[in-house]
Protein backbone atom coordinates (compact mmCIF):
# COMPACT_ATOMS: atom_id res chain seq x y z
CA UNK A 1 -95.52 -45.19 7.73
CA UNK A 2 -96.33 -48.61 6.10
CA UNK A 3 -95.94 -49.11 2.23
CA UNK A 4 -94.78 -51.81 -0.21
CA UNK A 5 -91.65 -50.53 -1.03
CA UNK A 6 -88.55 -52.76 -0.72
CA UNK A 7 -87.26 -53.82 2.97
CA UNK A 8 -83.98 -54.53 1.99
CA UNK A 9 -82.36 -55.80 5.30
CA UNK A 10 -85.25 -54.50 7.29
CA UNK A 11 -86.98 -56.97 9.16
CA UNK A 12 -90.94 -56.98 7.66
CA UNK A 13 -92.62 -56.54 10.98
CA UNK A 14 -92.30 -52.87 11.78
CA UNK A 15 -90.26 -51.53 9.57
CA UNK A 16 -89.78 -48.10 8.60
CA UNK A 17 -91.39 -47.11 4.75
CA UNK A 18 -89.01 -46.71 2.67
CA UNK A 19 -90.65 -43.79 0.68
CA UNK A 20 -90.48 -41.67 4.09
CA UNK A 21 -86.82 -42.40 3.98
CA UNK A 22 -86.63 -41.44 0.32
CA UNK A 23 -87.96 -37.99 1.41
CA UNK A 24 -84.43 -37.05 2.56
CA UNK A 25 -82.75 -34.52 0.17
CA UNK A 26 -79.53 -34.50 2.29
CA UNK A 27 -79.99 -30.17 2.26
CA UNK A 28 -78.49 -29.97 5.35
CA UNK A 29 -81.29 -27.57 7.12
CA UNK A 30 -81.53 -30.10 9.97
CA UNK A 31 -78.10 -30.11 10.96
CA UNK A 32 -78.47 -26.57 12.46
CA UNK A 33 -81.07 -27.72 15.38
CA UNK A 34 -79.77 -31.34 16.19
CA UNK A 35 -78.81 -31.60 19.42
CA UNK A 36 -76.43 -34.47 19.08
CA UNK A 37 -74.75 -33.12 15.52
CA UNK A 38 -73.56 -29.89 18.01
CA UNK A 39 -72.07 -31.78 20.23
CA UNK A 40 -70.25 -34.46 18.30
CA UNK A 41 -70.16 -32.97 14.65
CA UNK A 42 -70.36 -36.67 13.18
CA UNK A 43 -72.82 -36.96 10.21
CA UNK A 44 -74.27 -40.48 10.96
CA UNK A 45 -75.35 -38.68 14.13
CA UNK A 46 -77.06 -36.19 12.40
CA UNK A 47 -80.56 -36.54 11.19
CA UNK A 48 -79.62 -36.82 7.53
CA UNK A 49 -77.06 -39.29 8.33
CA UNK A 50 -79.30 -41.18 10.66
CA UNK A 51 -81.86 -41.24 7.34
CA UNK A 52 -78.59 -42.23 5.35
CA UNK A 53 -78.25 -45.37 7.46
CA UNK A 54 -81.94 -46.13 7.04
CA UNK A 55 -81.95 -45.73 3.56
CA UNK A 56 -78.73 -48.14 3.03
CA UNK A 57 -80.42 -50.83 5.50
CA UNK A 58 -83.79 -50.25 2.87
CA UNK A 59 -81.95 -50.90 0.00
CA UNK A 60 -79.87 -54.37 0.96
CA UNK A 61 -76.40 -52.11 1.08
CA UNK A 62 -76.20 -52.19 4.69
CA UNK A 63 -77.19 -55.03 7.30
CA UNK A 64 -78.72 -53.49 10.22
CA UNK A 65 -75.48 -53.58 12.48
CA UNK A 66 -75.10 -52.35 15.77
CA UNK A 67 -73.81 -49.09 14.29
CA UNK A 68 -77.08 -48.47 13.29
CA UNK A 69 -79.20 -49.69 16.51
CA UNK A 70 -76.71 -47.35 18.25
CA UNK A 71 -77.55 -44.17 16.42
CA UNK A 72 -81.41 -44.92 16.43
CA UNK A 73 -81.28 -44.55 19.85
CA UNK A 74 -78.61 -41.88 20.12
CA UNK A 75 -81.18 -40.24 18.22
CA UNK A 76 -83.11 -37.65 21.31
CA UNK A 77 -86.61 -37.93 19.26
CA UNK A 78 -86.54 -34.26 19.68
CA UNK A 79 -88.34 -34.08 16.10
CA UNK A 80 -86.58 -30.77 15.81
CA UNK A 81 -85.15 -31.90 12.54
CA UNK A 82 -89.03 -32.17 11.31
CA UNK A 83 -89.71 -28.72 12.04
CA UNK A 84 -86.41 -27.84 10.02
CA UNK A 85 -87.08 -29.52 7.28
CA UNK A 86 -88.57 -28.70 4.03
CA UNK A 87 -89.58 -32.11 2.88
CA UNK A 88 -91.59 -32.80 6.27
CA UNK A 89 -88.75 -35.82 6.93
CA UNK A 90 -89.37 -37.83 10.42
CA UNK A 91 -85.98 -38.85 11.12
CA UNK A 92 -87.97 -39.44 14.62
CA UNK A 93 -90.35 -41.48 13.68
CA UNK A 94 -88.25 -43.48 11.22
CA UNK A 95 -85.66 -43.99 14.38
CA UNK A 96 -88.35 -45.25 16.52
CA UNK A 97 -89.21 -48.09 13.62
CA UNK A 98 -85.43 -48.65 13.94
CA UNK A 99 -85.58 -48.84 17.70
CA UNK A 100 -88.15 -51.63 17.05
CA UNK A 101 -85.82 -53.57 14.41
CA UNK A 102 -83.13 -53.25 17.41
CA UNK A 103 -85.38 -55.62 19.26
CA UNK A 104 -85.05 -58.40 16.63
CA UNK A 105 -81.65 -58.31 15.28
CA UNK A 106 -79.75 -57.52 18.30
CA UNK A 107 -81.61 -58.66 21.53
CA UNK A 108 -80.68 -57.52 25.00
CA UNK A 109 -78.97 -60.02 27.53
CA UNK A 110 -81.79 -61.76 29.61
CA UNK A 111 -81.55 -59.68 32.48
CA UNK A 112 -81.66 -56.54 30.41
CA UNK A 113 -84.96 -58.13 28.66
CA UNK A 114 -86.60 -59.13 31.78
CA UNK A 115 -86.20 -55.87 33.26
CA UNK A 116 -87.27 -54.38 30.10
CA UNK A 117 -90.13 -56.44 29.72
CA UNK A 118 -91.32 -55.86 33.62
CA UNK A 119 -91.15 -52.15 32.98
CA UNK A 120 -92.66 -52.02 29.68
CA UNK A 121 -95.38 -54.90 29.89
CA UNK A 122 -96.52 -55.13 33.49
CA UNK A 123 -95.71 -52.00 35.25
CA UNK A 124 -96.48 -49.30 32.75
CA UNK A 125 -100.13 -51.02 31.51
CA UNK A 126 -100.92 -51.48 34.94
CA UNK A 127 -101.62 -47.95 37.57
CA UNK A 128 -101.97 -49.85 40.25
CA UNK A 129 -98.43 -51.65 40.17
CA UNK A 130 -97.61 -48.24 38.95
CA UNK A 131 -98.58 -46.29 42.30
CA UNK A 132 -97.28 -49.75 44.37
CA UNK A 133 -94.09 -48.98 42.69
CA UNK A 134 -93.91 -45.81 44.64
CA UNK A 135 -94.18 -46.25 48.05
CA UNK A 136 -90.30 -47.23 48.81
CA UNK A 137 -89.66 -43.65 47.34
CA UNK A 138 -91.61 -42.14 49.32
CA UNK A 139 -90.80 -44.07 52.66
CA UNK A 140 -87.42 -43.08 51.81
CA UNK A 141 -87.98 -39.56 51.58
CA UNK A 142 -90.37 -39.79 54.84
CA UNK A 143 -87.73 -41.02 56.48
CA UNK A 144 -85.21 -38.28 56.10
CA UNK A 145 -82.89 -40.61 54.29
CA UNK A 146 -83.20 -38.31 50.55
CA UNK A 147 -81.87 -35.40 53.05
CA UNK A 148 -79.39 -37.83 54.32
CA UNK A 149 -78.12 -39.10 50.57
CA UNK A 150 -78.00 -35.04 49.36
CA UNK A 151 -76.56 -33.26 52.04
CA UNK A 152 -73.80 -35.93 53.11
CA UNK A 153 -72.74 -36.23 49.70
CA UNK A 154 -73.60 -39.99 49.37
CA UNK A 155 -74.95 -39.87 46.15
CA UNK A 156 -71.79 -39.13 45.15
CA UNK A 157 -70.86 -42.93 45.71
CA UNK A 158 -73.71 -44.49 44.00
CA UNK A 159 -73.46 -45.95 40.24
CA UNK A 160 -73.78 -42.90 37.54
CA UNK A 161 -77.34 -44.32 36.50
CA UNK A 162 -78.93 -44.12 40.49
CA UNK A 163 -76.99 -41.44 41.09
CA UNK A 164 -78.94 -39.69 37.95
CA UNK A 165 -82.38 -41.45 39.47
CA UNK A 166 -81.81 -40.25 42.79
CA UNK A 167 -81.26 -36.61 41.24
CA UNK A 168 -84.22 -36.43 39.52
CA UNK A 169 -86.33 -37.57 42.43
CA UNK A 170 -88.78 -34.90 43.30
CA UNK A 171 -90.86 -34.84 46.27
CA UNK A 172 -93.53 -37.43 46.06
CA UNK A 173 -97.13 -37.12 47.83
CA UNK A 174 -99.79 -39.16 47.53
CA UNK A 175 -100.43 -40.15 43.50
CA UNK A 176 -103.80 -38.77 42.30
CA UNK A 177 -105.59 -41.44 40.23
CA UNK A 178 -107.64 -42.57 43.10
CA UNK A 179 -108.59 -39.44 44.48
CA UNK A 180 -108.93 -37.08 41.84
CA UNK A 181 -113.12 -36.98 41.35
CA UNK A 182 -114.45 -38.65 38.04
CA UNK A 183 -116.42 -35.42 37.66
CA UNK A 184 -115.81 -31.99 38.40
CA UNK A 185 -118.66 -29.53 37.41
CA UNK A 186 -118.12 -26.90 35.30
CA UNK A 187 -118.13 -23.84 37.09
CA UNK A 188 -120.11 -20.25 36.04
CA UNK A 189 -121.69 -20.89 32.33
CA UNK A 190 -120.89 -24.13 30.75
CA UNK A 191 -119.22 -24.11 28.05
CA UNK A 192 -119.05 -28.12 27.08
CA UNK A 193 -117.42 -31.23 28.72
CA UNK A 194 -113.64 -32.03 28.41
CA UNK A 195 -112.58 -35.88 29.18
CA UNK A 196 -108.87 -35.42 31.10
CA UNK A 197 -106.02 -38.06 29.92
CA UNK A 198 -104.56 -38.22 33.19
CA UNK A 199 -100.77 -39.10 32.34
CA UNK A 200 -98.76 -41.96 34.58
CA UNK A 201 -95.64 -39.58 34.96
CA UNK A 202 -98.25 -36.38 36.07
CA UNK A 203 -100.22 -38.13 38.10
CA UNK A 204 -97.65 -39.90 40.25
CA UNK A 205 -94.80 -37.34 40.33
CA UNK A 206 -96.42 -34.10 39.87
CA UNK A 207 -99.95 -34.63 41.19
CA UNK A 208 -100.25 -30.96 41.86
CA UNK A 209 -99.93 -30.21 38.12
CA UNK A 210 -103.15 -32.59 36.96
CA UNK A 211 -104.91 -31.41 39.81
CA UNK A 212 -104.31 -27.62 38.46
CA UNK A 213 -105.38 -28.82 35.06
CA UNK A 214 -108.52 -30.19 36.19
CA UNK A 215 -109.33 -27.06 38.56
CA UNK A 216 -108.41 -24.73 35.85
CA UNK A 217 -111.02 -26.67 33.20
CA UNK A 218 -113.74 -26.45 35.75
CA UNK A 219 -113.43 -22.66 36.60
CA UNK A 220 -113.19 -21.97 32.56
CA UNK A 221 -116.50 -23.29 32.23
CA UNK A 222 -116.34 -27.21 31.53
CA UNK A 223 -117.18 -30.58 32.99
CA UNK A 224 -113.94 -32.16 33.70
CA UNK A 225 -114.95 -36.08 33.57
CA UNK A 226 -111.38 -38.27 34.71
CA UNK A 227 -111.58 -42.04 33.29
CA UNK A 228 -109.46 -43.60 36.23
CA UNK A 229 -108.98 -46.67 34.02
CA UNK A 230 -106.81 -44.84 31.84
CA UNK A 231 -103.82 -46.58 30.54
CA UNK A 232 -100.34 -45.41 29.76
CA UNK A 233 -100.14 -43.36 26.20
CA UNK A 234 -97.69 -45.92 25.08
CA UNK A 235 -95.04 -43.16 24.21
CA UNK A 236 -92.31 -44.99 26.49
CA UNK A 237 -92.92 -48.45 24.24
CA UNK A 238 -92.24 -46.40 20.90
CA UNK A 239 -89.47 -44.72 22.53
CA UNK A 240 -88.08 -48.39 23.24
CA UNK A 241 -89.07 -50.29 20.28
CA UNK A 242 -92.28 -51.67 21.57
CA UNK A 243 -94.49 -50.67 19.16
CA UNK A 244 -96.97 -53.69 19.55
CA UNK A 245 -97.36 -53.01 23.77
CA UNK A 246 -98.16 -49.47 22.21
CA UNK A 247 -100.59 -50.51 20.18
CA UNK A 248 -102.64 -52.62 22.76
CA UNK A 249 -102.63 -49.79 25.58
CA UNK A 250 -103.70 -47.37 21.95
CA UNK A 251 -106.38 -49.13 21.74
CA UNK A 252 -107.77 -49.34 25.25
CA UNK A 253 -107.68 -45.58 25.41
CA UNK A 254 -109.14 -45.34 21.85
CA UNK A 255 -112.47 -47.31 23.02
CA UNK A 256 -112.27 -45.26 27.22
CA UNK A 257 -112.22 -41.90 25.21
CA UNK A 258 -114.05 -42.03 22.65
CA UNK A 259 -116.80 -43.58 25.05
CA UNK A 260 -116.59 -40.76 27.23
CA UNK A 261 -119.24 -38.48 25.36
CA UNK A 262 -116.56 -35.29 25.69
CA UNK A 263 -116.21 -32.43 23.44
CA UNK A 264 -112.41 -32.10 24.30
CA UNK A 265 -109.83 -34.78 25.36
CA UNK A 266 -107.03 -32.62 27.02
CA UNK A 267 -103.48 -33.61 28.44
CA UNK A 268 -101.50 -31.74 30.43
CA UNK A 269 -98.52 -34.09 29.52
CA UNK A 270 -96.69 -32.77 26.09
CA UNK A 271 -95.23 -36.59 25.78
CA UNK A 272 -98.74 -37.82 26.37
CA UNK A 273 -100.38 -35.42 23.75
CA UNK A 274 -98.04 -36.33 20.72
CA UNK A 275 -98.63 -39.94 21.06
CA UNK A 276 -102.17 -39.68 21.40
CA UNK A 277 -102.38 -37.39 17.92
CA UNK A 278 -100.36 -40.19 16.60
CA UNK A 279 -102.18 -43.09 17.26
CA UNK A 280 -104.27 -42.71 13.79
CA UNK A 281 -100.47 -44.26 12.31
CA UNK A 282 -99.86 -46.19 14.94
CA UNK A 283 -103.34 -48.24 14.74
CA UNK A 284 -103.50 -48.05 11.09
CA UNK A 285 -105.72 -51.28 10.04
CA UNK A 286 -106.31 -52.34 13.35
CA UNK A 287 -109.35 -49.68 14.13
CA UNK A 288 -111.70 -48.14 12.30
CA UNK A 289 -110.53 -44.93 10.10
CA UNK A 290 -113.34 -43.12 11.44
CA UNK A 291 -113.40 -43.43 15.13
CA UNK A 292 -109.25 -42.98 14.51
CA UNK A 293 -109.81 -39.98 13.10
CA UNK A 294 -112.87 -39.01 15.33
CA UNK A 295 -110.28 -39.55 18.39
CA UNK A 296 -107.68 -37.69 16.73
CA UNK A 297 -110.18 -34.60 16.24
CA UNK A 298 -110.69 -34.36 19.79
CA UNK A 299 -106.97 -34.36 21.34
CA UNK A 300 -105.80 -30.75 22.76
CA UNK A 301 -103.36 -29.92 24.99
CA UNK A 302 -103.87 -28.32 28.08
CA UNK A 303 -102.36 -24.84 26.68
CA UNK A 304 -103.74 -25.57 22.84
CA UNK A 305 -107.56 -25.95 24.44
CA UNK A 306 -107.22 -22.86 26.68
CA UNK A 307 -105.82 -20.65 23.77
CA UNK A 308 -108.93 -21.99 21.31
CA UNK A 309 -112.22 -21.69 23.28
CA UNK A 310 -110.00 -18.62 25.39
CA UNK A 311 -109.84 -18.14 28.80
CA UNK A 312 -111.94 -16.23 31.32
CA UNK A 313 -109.43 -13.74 32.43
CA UNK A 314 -112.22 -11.31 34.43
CA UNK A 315 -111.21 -13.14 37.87
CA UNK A 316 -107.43 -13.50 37.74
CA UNK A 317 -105.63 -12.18 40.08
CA UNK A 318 -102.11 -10.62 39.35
CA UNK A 319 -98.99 -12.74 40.07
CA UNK A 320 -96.24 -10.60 39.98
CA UNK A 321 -93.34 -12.79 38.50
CA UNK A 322 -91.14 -13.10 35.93
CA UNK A 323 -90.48 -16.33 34.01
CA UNK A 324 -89.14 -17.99 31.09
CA UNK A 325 -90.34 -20.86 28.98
CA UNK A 326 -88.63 -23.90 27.68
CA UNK A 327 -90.41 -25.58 25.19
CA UNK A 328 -90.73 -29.44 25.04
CA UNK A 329 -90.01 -31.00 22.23
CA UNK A 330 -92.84 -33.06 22.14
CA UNK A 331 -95.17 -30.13 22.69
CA UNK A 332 -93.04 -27.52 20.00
CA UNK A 333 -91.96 -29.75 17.47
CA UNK A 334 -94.09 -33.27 17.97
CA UNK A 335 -97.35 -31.14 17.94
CA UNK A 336 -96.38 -27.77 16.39
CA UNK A 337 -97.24 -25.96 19.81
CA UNK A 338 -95.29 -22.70 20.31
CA UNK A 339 -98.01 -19.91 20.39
CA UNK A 340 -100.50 -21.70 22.50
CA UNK A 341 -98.51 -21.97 25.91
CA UNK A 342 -97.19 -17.95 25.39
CA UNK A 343 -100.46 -17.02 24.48
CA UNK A 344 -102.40 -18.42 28.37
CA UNK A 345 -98.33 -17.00 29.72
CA UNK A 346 -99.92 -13.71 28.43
CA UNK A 347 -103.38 -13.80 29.52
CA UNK A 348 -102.07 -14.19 33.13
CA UNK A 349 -102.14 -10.46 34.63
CA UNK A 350 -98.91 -9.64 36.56
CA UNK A 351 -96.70 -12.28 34.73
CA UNK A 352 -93.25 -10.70 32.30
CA UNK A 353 -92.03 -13.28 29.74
CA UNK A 354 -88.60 -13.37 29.34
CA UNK A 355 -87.76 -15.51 26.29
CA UNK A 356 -84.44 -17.52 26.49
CA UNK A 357 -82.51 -18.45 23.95
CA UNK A 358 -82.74 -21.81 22.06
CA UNK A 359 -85.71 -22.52 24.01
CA UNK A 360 -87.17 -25.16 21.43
CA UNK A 361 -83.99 -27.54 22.08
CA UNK A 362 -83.99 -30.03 24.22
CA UNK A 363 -82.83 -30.37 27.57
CA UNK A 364 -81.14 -33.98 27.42
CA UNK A 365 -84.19 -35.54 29.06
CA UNK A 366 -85.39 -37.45 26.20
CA UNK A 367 -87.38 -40.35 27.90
CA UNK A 368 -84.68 -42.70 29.04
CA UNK A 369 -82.09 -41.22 27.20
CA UNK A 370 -80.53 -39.20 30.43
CA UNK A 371 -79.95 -42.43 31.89
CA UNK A 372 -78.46 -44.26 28.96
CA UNK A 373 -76.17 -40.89 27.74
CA UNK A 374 -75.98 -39.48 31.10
CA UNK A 375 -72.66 -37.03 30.06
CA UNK A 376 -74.35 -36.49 26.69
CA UNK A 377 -77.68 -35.45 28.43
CA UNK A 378 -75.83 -33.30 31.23
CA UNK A 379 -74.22 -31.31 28.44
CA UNK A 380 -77.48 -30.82 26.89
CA UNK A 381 -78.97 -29.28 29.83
CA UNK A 382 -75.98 -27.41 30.87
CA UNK A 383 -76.42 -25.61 27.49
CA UNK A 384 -79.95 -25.02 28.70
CA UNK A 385 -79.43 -24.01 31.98
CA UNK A 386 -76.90 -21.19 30.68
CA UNK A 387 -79.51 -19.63 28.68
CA UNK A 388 -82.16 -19.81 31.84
CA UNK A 389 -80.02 -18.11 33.47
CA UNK A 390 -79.32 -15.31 31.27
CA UNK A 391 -82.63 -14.19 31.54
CA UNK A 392 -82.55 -13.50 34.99
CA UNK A 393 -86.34 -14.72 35.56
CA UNK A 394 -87.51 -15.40 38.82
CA UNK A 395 -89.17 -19.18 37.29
CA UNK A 396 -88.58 -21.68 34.85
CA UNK A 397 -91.80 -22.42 33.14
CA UNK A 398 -92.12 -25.92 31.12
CA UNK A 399 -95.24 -28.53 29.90
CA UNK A 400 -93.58 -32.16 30.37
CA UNK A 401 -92.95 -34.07 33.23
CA UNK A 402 -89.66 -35.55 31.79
CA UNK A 403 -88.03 -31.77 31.52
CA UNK A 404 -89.58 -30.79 34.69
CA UNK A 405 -87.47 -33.31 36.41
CA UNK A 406 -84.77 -32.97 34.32
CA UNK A 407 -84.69 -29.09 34.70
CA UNK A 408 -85.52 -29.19 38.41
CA UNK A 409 -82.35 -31.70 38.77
CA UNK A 410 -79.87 -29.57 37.26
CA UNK A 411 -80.98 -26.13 38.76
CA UNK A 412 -80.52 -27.95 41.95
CA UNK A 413 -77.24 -29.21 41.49
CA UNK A 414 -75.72 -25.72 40.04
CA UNK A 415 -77.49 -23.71 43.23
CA UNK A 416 -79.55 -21.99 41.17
CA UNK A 417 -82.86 -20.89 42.49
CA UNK A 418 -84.90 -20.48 39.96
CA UNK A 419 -88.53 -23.35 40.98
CA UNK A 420 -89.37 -25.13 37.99
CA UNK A 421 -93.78 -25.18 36.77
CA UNK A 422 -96.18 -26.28 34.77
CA UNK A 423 -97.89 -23.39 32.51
CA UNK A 424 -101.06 -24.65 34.98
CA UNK A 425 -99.59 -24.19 38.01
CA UNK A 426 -98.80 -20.55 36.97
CA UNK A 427 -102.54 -20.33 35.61
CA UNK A 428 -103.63 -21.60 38.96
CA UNK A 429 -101.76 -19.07 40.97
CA UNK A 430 -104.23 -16.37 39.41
CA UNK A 431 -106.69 -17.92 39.83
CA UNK A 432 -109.66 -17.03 42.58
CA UNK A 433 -109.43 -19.53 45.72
């Protein structure tokens, strides 16, 4: 995204290129799959208008006001606009810059920024502090008092933001990073050697899921080697305008991966996945082209990998069910990934897919955007939970952690009984024990 075109009122540390911004013909096509255009039919929050704003700041006609740091992160990231358009324009990506520009020209208070800073700088980089972080959660849902909050109604009385954190709680067991083995043996005739990027989000709140990944790799035929020094992807520091934290966790996974002498590195996290296939921009002069693009060559998701080197199907067992998919954003529009996750859906004997309708829009998750838009994001996934439930299926099949929780939430709260899983966790029902 860097060039030498003009800044304008940009500030010249992470600012987004102006020629990407140029790429906007204003045609309109993106206005049909935005997410926050439906709801509020105002162009500035459209993507066009968001790329509008950009352009204006770009070319000195517009300081960067709070108007603008508003709508950059108003903006869901969705990249749906990217798939829409014909000139390949990342409003995303250009809104994330913004997010970053946010940071200098309109600061949070000093509690906001501490808090910020803890969660961004020394509890994300760190697992430990991480998995630390979890044990009052868990305590509290040991304890009967999650039973307690739901069933007396207490929530009720809690701020709108814990109330929302307290919703999306799932049950927690113990995270996996510690005990998951740093090498499982292929099983059967080996096909090659995958190196796992366990996710911070999969590993702590849906331990199950990674554990399914890396059981799944194994029977298919590959050494499943787990780096337990992983670090967070950095896609929660580009979602908040920290693109140099981002960088410096990039780079610690660049040099554990690409030092793990694997064919394949495979994610089961789509939010994991699309920042590590963009960390050739985001490192850009500060590695090596070739072991960028050497890292970059490697990357598969969970449901990518198993439709490519296909899957073993002669010892599933059938799992009579039907489901329906909702695509993640960062997994259907950040990667391109639509076929891949229908395609293993498919291979699983037993298994109807019921397609819903606008399952490639988002559910209101969006990162920390649910907590920061909390009616805009429970519109969102009331529009998605209508079309779920059109389709009658017995299960609600997703690939992120963020709509998992968000999707398990609000099925919850409207009594509806459909359980929410990973692609992998159907996979590993059919599979032998």
């Amino acid at each position: 995204m860097s060039d030498p075109s003009p800044l304008g009122n940009f500030n010249p540390v992470d600012a987004p290129g102006y020629e990407s911004i140029l790429q906007c013909m204003r045609c309109g096509f993106c206005l049909a799959v935005c997410p926050t255009y439906a709801l509020t039919n105002r162009e500035r929050s459209s993507p066009r208008g968001r790329a509008a704003l950009a352009r204006a700041v770009a070319e000195g006609k517009l300081e960067f006001s709070p108007a603008v740091g508003e709508e950059a992160f108003f903006c869901l990231d969705c990249k749906a606009c990217s798939t829409a358009c014909p000139s390949g324009v990342r409003v995303g990506t250009i809104m994330e810059f913004c997010r970053s520009q946010e940071q200098v020209f309109h600061p949070p208070s000093l509690p906001a920024g501490m808090l910020r800073d803890f969660i961004l700088r020394r509890m994300l980089p760190s697992p430990t502090l991480m998995e630390t972080s979890l044990l009052p959660l868990r305590l509290y849902q040991r304890l009967g008092l999650q039973w307690a909050v739901r069933h007396l109604g207490l929530n009720k009385c809690l701020p709108d933001v814990l109330a929302k954190l307290e919703g999306l709680l799932p049950p927690l067991s113990r995270p996996l990073r510690r005990e998951i083995p740093s090498l499982i043996p292929a099983q059967g005739k080996k096909r090659g050697r995958v190196a796992f990027f366990l996710g911070c989000a999969m590993s702590l709140v849906f331990p199950e899921v990674s554990r399914q990944t890396a059981r799944i790799l194994s029977q298919q035929g590959f050494d499943v080697a787990t780096p337990r020094e992983v670090k967070c992807c950095g896609a929660p520091h580009l979602a908040e305008g920290d693109r140099e934290s981002a960088r410096h966790l990039a780079l610690i996974n660049l040099d554990l991966f690409l030092g793990a002498d694997a064919d394949y590195i495979v994610t089961d996290c789509a939010g994991c996945g699309c920042a590590l296939k963009e960390y050739d921009e985001l490192l850009e002069g500060r590695a090596e082209q070739e072991r960028l693009g050497r890292f970059r060559a490697k990357i598969r998701d969970i449901s990518e990998f198993l439709a490519e080197v296909g899957i073993r199907t002669e010892e599933l067992r059938p799992v009579p069910v039907s489901v329906t998919y909702h695509e993640p954003c960062h997994l259907v529009h950040g990667q391109g990934l639509s076929g891949p996750p229908r395609q293993v859906i498919g291979k699983i004997p037993g298994v109807e897919l019921r397609e819903m309708k606008e399952s490639t829009w988002c559910c209101g998750m969006a990162g920390s955007f649910a907590l920061k838009e909390i009616r805009t994001s429970r519109r969102l996934l009331e529009r998605k939970l209508f079309h779920v439930k059109a389709t009658g299926a017995d299960v609600l099949i997703t690939a992120n952690p963020g709509c998992h929780l968000q999707l398990a939430s609000g099925l919850r709260e409207l009594g509806m009984k459909q359980p929410v899983l990973h692609i992998v966790e159907l996979l590993g029902r059919s599979l032998p024990a």
